[in-house]
C-alpha atoms as a PDB file:
ATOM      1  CA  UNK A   1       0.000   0.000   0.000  1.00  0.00           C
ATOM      2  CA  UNK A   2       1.123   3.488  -1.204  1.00  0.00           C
ATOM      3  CA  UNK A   3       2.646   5.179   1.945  1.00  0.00           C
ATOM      4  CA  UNK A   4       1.896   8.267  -0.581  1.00  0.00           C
ATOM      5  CA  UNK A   5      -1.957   7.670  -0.308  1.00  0.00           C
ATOM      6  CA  UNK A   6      -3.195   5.776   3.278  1.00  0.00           C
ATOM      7  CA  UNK A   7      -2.180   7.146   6.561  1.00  0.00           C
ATOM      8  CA  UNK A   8      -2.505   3.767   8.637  1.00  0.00           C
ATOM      9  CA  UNK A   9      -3.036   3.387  12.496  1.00  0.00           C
ATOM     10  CA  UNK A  10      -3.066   0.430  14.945  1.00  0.00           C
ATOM     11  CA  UNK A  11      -5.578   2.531  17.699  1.00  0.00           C
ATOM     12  CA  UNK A  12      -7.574   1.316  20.615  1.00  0.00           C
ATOM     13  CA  UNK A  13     -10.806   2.552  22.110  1.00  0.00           C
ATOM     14  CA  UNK A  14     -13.918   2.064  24.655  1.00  0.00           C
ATOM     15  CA  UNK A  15     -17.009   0.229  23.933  1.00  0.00           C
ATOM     16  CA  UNK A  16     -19.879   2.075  26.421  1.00  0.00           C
ATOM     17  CA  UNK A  17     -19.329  -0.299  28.971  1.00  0.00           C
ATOM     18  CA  UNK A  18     -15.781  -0.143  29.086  1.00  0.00           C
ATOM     19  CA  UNK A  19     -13.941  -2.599  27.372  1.00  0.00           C
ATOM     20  CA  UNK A  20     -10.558  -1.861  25.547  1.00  0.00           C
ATOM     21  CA  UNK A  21     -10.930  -2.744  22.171  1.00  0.00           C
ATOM     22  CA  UNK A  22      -8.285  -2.912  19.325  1.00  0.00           C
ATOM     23  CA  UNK A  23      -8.587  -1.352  15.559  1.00  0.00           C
ATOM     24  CA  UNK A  24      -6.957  -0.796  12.314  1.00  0.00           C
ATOM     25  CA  UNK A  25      -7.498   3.386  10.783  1.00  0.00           C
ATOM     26  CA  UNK A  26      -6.890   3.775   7.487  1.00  0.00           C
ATOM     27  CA  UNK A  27      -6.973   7.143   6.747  1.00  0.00           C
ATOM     28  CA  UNK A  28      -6.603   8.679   3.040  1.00  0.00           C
ATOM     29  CA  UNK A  29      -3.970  11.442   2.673  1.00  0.00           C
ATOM     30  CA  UNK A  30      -6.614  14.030   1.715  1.00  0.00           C
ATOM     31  CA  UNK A  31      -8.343  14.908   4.831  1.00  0.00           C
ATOM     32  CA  UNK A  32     -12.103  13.626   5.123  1.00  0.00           C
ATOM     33  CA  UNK A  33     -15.010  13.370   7.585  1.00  0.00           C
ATOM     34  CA  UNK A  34     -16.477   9.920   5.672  1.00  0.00           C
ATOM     35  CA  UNK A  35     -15.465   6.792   7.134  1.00  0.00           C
ATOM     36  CA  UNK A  36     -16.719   3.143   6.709  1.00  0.00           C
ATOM     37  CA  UNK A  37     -16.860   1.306   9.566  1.00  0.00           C
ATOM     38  CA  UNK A  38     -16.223  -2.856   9.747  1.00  0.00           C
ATOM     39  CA  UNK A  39     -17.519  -5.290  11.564  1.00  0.00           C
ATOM     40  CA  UNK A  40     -16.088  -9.143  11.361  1.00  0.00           C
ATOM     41  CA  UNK A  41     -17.835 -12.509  11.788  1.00  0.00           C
ATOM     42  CA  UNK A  42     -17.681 -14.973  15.098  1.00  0.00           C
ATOM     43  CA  UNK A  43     -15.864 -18.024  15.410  1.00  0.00           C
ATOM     44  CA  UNK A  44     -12.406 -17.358  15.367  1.00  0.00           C
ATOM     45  CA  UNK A  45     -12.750 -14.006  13.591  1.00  0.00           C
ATOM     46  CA  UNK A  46     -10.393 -11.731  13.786  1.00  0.00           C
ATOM     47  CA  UNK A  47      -9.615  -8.156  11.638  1.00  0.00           C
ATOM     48  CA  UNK A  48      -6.272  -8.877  12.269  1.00  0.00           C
ATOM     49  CA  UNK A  49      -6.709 -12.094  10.098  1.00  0.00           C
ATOM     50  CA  UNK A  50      -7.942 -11.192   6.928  1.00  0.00           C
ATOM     51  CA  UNK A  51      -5.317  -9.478   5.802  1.00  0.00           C
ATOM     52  CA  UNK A  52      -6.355  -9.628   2.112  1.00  0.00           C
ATOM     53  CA  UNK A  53     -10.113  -8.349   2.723  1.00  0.00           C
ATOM     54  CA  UNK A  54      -8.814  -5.580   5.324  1.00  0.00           C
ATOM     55  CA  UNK A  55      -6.082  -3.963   2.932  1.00  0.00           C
ATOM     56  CA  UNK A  56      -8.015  -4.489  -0.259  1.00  0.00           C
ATOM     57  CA  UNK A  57     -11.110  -2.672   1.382  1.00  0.00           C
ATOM     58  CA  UNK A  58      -9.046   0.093   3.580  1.00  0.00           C
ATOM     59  CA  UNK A  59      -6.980   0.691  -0.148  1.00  0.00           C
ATOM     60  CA  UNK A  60      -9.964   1.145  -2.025  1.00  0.00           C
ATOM     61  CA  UNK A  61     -11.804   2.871  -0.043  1.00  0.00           C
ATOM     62  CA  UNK A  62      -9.508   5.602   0.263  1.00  0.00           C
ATOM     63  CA  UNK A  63      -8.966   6.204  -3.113  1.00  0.00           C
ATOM     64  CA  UNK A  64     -12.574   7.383  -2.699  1.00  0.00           C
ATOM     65  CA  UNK A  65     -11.715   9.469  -0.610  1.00  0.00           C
ATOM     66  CA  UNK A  66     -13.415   7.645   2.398  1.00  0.00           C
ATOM     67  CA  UNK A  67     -11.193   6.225   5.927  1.00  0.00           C
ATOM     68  CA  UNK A  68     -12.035   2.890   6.600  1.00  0.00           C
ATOM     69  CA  UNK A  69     -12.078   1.259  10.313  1.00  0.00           C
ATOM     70  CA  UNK A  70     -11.772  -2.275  10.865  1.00  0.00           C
ATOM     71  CA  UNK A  71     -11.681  -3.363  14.727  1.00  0.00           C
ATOM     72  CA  UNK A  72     -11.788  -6.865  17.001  1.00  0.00           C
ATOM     73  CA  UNK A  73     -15.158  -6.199  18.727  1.00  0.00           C
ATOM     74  CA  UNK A  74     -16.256  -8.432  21.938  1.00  0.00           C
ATOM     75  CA  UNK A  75     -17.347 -11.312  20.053  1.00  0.00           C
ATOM     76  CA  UNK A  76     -13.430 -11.658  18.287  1.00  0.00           C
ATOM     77  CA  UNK A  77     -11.714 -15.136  19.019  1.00  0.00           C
ATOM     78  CA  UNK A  78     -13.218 -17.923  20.371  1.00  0.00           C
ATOM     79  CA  UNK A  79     -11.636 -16.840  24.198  1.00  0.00           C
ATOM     80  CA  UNK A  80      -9.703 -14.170  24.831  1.00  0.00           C
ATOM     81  CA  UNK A  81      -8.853 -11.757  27.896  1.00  0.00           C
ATOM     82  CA  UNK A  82      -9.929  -8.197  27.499  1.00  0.00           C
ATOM     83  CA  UNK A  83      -9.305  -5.132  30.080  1.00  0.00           C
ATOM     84  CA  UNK A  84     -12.528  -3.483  31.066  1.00  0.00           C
ATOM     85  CA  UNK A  85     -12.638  -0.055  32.649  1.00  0.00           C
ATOM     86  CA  UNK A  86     -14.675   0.405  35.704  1.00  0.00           C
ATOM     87  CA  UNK A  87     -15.413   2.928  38.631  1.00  0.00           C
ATOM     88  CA  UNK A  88     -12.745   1.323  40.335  1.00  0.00           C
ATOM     89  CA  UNK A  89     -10.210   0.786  37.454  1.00  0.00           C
ATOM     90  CA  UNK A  90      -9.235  -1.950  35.100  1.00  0.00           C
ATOM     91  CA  UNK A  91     -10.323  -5.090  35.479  1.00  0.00           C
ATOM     92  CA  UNK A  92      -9.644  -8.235  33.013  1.00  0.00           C
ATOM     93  CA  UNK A  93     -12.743 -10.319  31.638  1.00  0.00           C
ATOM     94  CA  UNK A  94     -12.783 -12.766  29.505  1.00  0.00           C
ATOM     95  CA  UNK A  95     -14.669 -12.800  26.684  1.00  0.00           C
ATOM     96  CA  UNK A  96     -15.073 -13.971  22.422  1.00  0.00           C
ATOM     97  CA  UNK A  97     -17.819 -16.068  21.155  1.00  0.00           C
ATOM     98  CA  UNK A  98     -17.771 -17.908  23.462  1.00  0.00           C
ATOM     99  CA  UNK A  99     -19.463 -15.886  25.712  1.00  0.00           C
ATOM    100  CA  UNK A 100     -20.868 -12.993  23.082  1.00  0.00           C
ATOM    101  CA  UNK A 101     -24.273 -12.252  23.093  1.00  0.00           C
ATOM    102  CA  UNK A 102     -25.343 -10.369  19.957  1.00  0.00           C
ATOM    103  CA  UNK A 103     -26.941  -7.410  21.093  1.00  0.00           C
ATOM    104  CA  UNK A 104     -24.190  -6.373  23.482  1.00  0.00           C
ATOM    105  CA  UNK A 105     -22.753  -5.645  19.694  1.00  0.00           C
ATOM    106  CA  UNK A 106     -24.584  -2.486  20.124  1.00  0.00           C
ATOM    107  CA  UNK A 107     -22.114  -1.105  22.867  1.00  0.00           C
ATOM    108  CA  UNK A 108     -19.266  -2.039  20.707  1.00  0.00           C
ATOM    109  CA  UNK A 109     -19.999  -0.014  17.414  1.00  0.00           C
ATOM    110  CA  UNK A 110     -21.416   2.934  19.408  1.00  0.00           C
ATOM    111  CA  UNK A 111     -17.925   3.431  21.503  1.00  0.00           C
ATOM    112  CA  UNK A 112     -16.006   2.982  17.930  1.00  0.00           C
ATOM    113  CA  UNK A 113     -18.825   5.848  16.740  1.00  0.00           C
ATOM    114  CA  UNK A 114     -17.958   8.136  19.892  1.00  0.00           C
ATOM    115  CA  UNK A 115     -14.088   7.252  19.122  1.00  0.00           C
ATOM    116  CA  UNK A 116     -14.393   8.730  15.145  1.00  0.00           C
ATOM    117  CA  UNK A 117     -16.354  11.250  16.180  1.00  0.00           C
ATOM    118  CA  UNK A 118     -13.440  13.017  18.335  1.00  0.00           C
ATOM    119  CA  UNK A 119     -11.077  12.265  15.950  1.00  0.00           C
ATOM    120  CA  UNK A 120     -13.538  15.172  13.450  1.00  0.00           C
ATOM    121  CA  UNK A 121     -15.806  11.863  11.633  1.00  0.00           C
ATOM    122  CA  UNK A 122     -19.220  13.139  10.734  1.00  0.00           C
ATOM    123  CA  UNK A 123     -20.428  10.505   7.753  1.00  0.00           C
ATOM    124  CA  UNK A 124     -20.776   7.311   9.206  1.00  0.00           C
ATOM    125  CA  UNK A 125     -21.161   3.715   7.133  1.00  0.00           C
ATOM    126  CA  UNK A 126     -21.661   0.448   8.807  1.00  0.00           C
ATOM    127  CA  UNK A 127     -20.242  -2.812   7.055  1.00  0.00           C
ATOM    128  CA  UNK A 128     -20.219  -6.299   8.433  1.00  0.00           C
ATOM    129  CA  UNK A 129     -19.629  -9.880   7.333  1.00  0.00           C
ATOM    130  CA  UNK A 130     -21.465 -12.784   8.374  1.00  0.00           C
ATOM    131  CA  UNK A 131     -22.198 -12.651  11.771  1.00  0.00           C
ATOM    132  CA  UNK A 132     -21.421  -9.029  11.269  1.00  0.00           C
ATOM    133  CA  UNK A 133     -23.950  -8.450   8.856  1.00  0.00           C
ATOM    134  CA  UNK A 134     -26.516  -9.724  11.403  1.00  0.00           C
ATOM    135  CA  UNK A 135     -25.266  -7.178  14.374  1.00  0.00           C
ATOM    136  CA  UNK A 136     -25.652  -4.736  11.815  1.00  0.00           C
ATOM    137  CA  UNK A 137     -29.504  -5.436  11.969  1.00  0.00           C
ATOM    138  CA  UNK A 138     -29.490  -5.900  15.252  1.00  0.00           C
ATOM    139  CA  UNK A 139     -28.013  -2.568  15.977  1.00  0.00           C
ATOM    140  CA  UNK A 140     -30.824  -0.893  14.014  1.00  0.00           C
ATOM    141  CA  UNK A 141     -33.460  -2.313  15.170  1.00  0.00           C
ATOM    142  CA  UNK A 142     -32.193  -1.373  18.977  1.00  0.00           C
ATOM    143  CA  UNK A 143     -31.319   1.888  17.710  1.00  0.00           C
ATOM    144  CA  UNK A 144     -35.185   2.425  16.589  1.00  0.00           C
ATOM    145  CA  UNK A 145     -37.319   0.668  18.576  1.00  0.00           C
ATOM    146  CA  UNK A 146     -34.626  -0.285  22.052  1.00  0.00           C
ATOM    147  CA  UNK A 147     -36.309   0.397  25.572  1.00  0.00           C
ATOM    148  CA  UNK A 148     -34.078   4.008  25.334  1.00  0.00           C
ATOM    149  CA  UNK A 149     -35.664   4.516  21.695  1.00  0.00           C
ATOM    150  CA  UNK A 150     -34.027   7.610  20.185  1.00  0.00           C
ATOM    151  CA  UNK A 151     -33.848   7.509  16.390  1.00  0.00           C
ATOM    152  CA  UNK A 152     -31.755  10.468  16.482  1.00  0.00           C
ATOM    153  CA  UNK A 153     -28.886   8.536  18.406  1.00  0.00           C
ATOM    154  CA  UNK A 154     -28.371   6.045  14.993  1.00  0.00           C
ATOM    155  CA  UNK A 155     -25.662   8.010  13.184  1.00  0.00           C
ATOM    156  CA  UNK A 156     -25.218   5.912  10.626  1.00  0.00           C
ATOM    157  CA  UNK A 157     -25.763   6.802   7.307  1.00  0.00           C
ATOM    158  CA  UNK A 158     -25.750   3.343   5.063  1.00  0.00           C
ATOM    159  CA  UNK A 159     -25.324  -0.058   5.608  1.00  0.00           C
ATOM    160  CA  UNK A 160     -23.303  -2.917   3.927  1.00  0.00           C
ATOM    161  CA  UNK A 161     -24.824  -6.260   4.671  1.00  0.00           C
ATOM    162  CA  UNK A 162     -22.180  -9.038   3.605  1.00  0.00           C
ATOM    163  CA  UNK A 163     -22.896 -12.970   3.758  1.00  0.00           C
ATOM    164  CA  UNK A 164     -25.399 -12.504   6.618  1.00  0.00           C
ATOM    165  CA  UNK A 165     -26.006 -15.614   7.872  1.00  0.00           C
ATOM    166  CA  UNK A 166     -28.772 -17.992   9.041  1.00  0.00           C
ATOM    167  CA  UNK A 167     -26.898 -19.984  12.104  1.00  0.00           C
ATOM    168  CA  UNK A 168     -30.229 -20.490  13.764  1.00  0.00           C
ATOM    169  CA  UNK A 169     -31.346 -22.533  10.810  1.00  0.00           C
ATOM    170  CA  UNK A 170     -28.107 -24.625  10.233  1.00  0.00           C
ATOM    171  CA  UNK A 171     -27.781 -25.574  13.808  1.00  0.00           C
ATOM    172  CA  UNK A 172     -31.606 -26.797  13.308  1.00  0.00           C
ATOM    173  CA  UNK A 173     -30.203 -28.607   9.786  1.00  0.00           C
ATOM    174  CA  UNK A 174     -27.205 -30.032  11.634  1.00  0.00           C
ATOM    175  CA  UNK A 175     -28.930 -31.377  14.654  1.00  0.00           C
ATOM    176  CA  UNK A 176     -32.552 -32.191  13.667  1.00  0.00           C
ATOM    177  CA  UNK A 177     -35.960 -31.313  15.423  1.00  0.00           C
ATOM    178  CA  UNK A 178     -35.402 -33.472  18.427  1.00  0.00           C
ATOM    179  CA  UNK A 179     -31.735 -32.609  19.147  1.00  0.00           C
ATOM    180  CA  UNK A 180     -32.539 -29.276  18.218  1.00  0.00           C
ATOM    181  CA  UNK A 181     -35.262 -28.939  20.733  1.00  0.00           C
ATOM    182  CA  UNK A 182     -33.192 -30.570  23.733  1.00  0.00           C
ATOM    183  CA  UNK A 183     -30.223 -28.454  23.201  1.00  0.00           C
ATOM    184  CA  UNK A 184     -32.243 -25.504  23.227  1.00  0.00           C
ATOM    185  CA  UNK A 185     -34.004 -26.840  26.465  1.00  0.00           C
ATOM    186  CA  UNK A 186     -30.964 -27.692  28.226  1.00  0.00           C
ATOM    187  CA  UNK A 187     -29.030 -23.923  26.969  1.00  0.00           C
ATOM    188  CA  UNK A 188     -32.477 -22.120  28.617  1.00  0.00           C
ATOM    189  CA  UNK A 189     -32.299 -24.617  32.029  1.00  0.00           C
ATOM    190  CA  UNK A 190     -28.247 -23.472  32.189  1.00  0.00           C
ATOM    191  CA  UNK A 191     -28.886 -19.932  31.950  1.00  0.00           C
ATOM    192  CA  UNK A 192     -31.889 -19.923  34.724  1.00  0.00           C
ATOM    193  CA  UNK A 193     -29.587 -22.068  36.895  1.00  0.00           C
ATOM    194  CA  UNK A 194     -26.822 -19.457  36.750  1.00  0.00           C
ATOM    195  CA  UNK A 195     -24.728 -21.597  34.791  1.00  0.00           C
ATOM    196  CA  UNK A 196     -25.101 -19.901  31.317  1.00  0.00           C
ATOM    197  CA  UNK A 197     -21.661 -18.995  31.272  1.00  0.00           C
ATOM    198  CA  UNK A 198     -20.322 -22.726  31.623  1.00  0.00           C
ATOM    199  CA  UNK A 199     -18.928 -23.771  28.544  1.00  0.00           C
ATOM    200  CA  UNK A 200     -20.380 -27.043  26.459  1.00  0.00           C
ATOM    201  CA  UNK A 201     -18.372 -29.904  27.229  1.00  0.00           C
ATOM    202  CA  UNK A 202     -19.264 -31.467  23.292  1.00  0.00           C
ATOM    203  CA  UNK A 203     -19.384 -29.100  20.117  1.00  0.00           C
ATOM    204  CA  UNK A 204     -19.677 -30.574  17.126  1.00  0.00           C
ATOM    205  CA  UNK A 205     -17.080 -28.239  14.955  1.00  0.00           C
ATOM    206  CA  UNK A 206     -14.583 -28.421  17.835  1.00  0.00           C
ATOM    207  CA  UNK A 207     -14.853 -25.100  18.721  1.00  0.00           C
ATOM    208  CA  UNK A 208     -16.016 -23.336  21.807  1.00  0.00           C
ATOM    209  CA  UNK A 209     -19.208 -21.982  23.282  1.00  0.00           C
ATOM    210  CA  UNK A 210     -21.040 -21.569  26.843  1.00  0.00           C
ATOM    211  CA  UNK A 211     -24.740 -22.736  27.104  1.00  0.00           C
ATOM    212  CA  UNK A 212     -25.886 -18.917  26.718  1.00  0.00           C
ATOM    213  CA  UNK A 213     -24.079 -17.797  23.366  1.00  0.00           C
ATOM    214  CA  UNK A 214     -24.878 -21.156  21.709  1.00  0.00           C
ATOM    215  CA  UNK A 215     -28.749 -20.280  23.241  1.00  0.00           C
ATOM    216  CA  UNK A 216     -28.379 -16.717  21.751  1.00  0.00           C
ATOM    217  CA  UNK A 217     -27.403 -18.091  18.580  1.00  0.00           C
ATOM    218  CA  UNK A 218     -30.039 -20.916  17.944  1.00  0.00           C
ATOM    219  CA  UNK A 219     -33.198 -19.304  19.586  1.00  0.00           C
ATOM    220  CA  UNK A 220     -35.624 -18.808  16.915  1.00  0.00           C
ATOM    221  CA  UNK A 221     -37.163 -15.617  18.783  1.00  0.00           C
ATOM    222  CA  UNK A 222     -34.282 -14.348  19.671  1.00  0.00           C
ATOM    223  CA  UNK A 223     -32.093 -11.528  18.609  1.00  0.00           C
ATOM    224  CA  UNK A 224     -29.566 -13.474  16.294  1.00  0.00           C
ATOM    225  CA  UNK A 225     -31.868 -14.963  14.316  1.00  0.00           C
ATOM    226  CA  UNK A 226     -32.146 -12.249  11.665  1.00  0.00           C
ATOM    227  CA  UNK A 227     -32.129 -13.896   8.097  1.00  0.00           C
ATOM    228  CA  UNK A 228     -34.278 -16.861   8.958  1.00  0.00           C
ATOM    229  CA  UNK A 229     -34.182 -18.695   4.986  1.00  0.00           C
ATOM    230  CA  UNK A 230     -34.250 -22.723   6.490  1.00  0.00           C
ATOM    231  CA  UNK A 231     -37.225 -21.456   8.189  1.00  0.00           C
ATOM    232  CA  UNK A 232     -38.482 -19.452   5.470  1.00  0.00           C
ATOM    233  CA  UNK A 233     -37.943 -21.523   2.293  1.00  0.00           C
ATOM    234  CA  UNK A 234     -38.987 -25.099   4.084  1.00  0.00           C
ATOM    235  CA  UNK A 235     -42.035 -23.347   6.748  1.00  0.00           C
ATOM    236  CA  UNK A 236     -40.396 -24.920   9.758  1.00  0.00           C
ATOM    237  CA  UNK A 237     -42.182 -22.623  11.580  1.00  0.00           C
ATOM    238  CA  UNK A 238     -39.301 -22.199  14.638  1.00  0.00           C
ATOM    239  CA  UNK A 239     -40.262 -19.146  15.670  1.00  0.00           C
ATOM    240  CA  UNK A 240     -43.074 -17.040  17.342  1.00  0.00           C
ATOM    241  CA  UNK A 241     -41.512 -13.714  16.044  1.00  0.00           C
ATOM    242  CA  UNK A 242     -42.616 -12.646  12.186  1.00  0.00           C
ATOM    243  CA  UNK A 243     -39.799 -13.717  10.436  1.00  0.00           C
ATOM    244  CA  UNK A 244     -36.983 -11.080   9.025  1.00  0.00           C
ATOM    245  CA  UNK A 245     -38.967  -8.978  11.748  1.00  0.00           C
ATOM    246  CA  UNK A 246     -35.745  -6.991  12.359  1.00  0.00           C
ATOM    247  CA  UNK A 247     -34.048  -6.966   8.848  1.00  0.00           C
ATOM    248  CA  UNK A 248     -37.895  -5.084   7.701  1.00  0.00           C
ATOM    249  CA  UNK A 249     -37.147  -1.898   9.908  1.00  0.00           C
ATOM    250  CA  UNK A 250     -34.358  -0.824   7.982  1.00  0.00           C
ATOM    251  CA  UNK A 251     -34.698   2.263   6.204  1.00  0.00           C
ATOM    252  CA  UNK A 252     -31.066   3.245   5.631  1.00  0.00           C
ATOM    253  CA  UNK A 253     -29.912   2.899   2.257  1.00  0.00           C
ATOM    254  CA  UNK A 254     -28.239  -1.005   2.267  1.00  0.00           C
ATOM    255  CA  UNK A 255     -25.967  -2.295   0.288  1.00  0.00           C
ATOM    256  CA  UNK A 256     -26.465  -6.471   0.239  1.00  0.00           C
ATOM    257  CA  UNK A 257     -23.806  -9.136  -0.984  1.00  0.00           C
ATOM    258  CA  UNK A 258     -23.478 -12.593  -1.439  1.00  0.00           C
ATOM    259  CA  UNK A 259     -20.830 -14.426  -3.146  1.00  0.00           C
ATOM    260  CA  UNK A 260     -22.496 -17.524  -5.998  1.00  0.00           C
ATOM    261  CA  UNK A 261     -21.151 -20.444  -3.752  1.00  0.00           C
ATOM    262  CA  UNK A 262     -22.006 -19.132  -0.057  1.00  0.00           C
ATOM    263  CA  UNK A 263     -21.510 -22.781   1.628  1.00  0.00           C
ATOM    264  CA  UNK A 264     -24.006 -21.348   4.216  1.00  0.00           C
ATOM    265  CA  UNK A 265     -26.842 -20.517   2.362  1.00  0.00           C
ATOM    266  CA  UNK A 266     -28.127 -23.908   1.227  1.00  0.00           C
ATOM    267  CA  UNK A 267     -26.678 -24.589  -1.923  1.00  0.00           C
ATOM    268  CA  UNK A 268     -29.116 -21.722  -3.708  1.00  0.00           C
ATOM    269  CA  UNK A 269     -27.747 -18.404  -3.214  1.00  0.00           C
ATOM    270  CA  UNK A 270     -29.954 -16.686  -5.829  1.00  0.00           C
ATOM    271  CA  UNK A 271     -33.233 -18.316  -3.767  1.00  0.00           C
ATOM    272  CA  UNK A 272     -32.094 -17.029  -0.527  1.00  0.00           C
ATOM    273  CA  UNK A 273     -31.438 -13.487  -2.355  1.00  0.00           C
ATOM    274  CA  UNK A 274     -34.521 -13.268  -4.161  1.00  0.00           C
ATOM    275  CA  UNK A 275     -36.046 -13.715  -0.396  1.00  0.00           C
ATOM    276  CA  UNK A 276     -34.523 -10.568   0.674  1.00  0.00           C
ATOM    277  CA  UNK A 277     -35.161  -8.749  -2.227  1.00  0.00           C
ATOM    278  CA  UNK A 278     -38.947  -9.772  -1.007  1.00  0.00           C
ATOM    279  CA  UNK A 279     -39.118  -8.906   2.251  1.00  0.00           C
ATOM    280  CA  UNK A 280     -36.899  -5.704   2.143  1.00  0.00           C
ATOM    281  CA  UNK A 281     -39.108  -2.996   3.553  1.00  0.00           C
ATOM    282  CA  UNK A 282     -38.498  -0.177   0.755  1.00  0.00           C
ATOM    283  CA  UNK A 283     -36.816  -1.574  -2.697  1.00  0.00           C
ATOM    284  CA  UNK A 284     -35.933   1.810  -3.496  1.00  0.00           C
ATOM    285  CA  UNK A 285     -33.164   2.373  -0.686  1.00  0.00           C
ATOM    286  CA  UNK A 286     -31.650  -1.744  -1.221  1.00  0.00           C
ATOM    287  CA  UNK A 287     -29.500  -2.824  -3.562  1.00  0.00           C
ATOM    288  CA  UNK A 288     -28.346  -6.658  -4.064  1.00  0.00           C
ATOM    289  CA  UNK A 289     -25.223  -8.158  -5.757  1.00  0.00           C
ATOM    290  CA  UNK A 290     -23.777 -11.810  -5.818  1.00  0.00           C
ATOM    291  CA  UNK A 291     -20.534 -12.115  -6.648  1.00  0.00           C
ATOM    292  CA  UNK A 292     -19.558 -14.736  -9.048  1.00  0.00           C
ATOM    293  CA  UNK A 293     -17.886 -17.299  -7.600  1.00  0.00           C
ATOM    294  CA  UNK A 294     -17.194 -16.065  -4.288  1.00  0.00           C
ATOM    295  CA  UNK A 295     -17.386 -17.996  -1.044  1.00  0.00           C
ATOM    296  CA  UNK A 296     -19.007 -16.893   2.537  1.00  0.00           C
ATOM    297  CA  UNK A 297     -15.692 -15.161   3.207  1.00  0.00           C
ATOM    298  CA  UNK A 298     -15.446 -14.007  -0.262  1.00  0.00           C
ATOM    299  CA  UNK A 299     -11.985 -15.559  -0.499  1.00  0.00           C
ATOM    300  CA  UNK A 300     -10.140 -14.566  -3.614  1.00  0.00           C
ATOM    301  CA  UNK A 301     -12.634 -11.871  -4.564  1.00  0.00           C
ATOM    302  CA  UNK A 302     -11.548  -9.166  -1.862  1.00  0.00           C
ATOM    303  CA  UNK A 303     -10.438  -6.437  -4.575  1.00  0.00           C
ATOM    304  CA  UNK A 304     -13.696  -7.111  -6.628  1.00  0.00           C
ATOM    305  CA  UNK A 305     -15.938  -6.810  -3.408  1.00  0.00           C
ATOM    306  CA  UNK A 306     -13.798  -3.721  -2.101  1.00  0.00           C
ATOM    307  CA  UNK A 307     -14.752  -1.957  -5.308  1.00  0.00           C
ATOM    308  CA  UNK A 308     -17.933  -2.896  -5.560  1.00  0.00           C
ATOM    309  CA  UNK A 309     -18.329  -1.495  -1.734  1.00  0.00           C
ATOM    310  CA  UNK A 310     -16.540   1.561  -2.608  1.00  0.00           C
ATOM    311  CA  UNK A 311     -18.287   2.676  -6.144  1.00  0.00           C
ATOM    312  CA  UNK A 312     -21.798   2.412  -3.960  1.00  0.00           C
ATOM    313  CA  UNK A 313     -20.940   4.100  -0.420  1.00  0.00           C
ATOM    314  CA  UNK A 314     -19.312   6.936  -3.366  1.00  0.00           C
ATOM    315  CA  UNK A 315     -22.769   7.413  -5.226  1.00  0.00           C
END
């Protein structure tokens, strides 16, 4: 990258309850108060990992003359120790998916939004991948209709919605109705007993997870569940809530991808699409793209998807 053209930063900030988190600023050399701000998936996730997507978007996106912020919110890693500032100082916790639930998402990108906004930001985009796109949904929704319901409080000005995925459906795919059922039983009886931070002794992908993430990921009425398709396409009829109740409110402009071969989206991208394009509240303020032969990650497409990012945010 041009030394000529990005001004890049390793920075830290607060989320509004206190926790130190880590980003990456890329700043063009031409002063601006537009930035795009990034959100990664769960898992393992980490900014600091996709070193292709990061520098292809951060690149790009500058030479629109927009800065570009990618940071490790709560939910990065699948453990890791993070400092939290309190009244009475720092203290460590311990956090990642593991322990993430969705909506505390909220806290992160509003203490990156109070962060850019000292440093002279005033345009504000919101991008996120996967389980990013689905906080980004999340956030608005809180943002309009929360308990502390302030519509003037959502700054941002468009979203990007990349790969958003359906993890309450696959887990129901993966494990069956029964399974599915007594997992979500035994998650609910963990968290009422106090115990919902307790990790699962048996995961199936060998990762980890405590009783109340995995129970914030698979509830069908709860917040995670945000681009319901299994349910959709095959009337499962999981959940109580109207389905894509969330993803409805949004009336931002939205940018939506999905790369052709999304391994998460049921082997029929274009069907799972099309559904959006459905239930999208306003047609006028989305617009949709699938990426030929792109992955979930969009692995080997990064410059493509940067630009295609870049030319929209720019109209």
């Amino acid at each position: 990258m041009k030394k000529s053209q990005t001004d890049l930063q390793l920075v830290q900030f607060q989320s509004t309850d206190g926790l130190i988190l880590p980003g990456l600023l890329f700043q063009p050399k031409n002063k601006t108060d537009k930035i795009a701000i990034y959100l990664h998936g769960n898992g393992s996730s980490s900014v600091f990992y996709s070193v292709d997507e990061t520098n292809n978007l951060g690149k790009t996106l500058n030479e629109k003359n927009i800065s570009f912020f990618s940071f490790n919110n709560r939910g990065a890693h699948y453990i890791h120790k993070l400092h939290k500032i309190t009244k009475l100082g720092k203290e460590d916790v311990k956090l990642g998916t593991a322990f993430e639930l969705i909506k505390d998402g909220v806290k992160d990108i509003d203490g990156a939004i109070n962060f850019l906004e000292e440093l002279g930001y005033k345009t504000f985009y919101l991008m996120g991948v996967s389980t990013g796109a689905n906080k980004i949904v999340v956030y608005h929704y809180y943002k309009s209709f929360g308990k502390t319901q302030d519509k003037s409080k959502n700054k941002i000005a468009k979203y990007v919605l990349l790969s958003g995925g359906d993890d309450t459906g696959l887990y129901y795919q993966m494990f069956g109705k029964n399974k599915f059922k007594k997992l979500l039983k035994k998650c609910l009886e963990k968290i009422q007993s106090k115990k919902g931070s307790d990790l699962i002794s048996k995961y199936l992908d060998g990762g980890l997870i405590s009783y109340q993430s995995l129970y914030d990921t698979i509830n069908p009425d709860g917040d995670y569940n945000i681009f319901p398709f299994n349910e959709y396409m095959n009337n499962l009829k999981l959940s109580k809530k109207q389905l894509f109740k969330e993803y409805k409110t949004i009336n931002k402009p939205t940018l939506v991808i999905y790369g052709e071969n999304d391994e998460y989206c049921y082997g029929d991208v274009p069907r799972c699409v099309s559904i959006l394009k459905k239930e999208c509240p306003n047609s006028k303020l989305f617009t949709f793209k699938i990426i030929k032969g792109a992955d979930h990650g969009f692995n080997g497409k990064e410059k493509q998807l940067a630009e295609i990012i870049a030319n929209w945010l720019k109209i």
